[in-house]
C-alpha atoms as a PDB file:
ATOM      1  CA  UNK A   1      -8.649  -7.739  -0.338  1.00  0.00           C
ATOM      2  CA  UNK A   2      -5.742  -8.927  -1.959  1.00  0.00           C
ATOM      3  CA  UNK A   3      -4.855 -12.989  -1.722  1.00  0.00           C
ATOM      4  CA  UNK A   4      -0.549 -13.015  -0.993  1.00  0.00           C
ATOM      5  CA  UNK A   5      -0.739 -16.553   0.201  1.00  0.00           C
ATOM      6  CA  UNK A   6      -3.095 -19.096   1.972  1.00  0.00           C
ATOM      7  CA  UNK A   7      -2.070 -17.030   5.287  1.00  0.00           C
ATOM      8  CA  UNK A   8      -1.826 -13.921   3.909  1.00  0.00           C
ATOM      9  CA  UNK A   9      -4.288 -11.619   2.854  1.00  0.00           C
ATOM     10  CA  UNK A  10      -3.748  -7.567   3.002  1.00  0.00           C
ATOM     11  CA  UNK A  11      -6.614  -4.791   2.133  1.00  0.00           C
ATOM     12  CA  UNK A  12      -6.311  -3.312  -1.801  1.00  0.00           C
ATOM     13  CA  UNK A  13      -4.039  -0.189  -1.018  1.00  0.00           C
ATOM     14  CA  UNK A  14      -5.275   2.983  -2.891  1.00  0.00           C
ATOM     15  CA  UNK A  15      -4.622   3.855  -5.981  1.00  0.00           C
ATOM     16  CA  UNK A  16      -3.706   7.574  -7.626  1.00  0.00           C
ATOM     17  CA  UNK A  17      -2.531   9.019 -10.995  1.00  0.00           C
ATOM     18  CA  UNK A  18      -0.763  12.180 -11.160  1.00  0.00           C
ATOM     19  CA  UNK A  19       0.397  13.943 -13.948  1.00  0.00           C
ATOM     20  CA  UNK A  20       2.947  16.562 -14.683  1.00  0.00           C
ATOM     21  CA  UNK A  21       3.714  19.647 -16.270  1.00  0.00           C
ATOM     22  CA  UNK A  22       6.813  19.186 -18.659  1.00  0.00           C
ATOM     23  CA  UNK A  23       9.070  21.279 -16.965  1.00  0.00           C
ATOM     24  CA  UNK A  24       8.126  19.781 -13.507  1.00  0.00           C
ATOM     25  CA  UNK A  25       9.099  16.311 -15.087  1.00  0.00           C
ATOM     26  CA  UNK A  26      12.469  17.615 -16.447  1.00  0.00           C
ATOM     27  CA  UNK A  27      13.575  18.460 -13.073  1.00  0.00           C
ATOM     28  CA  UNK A  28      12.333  16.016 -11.188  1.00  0.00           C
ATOM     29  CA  UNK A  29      13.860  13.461 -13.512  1.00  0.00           C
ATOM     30  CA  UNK A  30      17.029  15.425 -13.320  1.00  0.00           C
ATOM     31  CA  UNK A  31      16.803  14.747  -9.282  1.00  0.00           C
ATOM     32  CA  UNK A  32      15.980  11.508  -9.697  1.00  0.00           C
ATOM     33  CA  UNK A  33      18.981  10.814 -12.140  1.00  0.00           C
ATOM     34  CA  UNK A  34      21.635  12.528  -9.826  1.00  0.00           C
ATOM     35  CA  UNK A  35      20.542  10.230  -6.866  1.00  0.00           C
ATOM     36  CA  UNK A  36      20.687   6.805  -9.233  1.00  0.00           C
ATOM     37  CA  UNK A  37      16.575   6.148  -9.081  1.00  0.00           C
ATOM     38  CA  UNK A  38      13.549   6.431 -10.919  1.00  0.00           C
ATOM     39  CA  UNK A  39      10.758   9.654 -10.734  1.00  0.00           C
ATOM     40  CA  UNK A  40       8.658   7.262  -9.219  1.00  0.00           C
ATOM     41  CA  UNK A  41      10.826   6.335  -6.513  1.00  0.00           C
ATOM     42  CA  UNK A  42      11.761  10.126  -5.741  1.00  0.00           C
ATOM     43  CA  UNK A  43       8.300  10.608  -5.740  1.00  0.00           C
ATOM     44  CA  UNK A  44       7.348   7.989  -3.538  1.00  0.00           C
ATOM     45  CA  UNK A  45      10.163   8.162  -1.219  1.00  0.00           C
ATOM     46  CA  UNK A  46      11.291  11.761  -1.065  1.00  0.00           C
ATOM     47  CA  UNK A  47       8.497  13.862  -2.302  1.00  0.00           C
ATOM     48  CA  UNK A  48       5.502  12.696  -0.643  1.00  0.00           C
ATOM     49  CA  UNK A  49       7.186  11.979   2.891  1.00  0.00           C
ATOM     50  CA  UNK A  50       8.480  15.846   2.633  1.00  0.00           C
ATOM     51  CA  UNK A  51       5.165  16.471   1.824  1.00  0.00           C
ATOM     52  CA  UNK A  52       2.928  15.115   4.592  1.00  0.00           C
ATOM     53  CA  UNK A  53       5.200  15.503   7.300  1.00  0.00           C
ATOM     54  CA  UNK A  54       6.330  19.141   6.188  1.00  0.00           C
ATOM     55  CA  UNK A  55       2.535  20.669   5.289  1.00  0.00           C
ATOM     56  CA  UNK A  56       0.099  18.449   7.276  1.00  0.00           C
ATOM     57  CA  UNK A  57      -2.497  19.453   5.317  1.00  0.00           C
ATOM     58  CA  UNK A  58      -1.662  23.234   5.145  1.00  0.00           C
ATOM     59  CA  UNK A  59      -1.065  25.095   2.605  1.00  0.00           C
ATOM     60  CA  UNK A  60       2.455  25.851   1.469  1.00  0.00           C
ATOM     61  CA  UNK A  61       4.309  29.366   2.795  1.00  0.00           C
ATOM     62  CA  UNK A  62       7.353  28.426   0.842  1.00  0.00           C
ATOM     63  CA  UNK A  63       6.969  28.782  -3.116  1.00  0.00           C
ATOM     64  CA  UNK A  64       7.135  24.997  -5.314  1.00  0.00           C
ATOM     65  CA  UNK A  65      10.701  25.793  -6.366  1.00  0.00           C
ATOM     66  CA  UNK A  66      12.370  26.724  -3.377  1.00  0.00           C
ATOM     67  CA  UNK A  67      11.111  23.093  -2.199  1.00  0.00           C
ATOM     68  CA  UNK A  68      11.484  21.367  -5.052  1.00  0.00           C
ATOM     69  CA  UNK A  69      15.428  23.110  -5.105  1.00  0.00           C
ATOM     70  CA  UNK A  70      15.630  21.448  -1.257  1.00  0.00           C
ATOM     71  CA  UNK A  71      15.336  18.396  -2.276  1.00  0.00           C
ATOM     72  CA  UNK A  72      17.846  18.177  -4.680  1.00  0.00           C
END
């Protein structure tokens, strides 16, 4: 449990670390550039939501760089 403020307290969120191949960073920080915000932020707000709602747990028909090419 995290402590916000006397009347706030919200559960410890979980944590990952991912890392990258180097081309797989290039382009995703060339993404990231063109839309004005941070690989994390693509990451967090583009490329996981695609993710979950897209796959739901199955695996992927599509080949990584068509996808990754999508979200551009």
């Amino acid at each position: 449990m995290i402590l916000i403020s006397e009347e706030s307290v919200v559960p410890a969120l979980p944590k990952f670390m991912q890392t990258l191949d180097d081309t797989i960073f290039r382009e995703l920080e060339k993404i990231a550039k063109k839309r004005g915000i941070s690989i994390q932020e693509l990451i967090r707000a583009v490329i996981v939501p695609e993710w979950v709602t897209g796959h739901n747990g199955s695996e992927a028909k599509e080949p990584a760089a068509t996808k990754l090419n999508s979200w551009r």
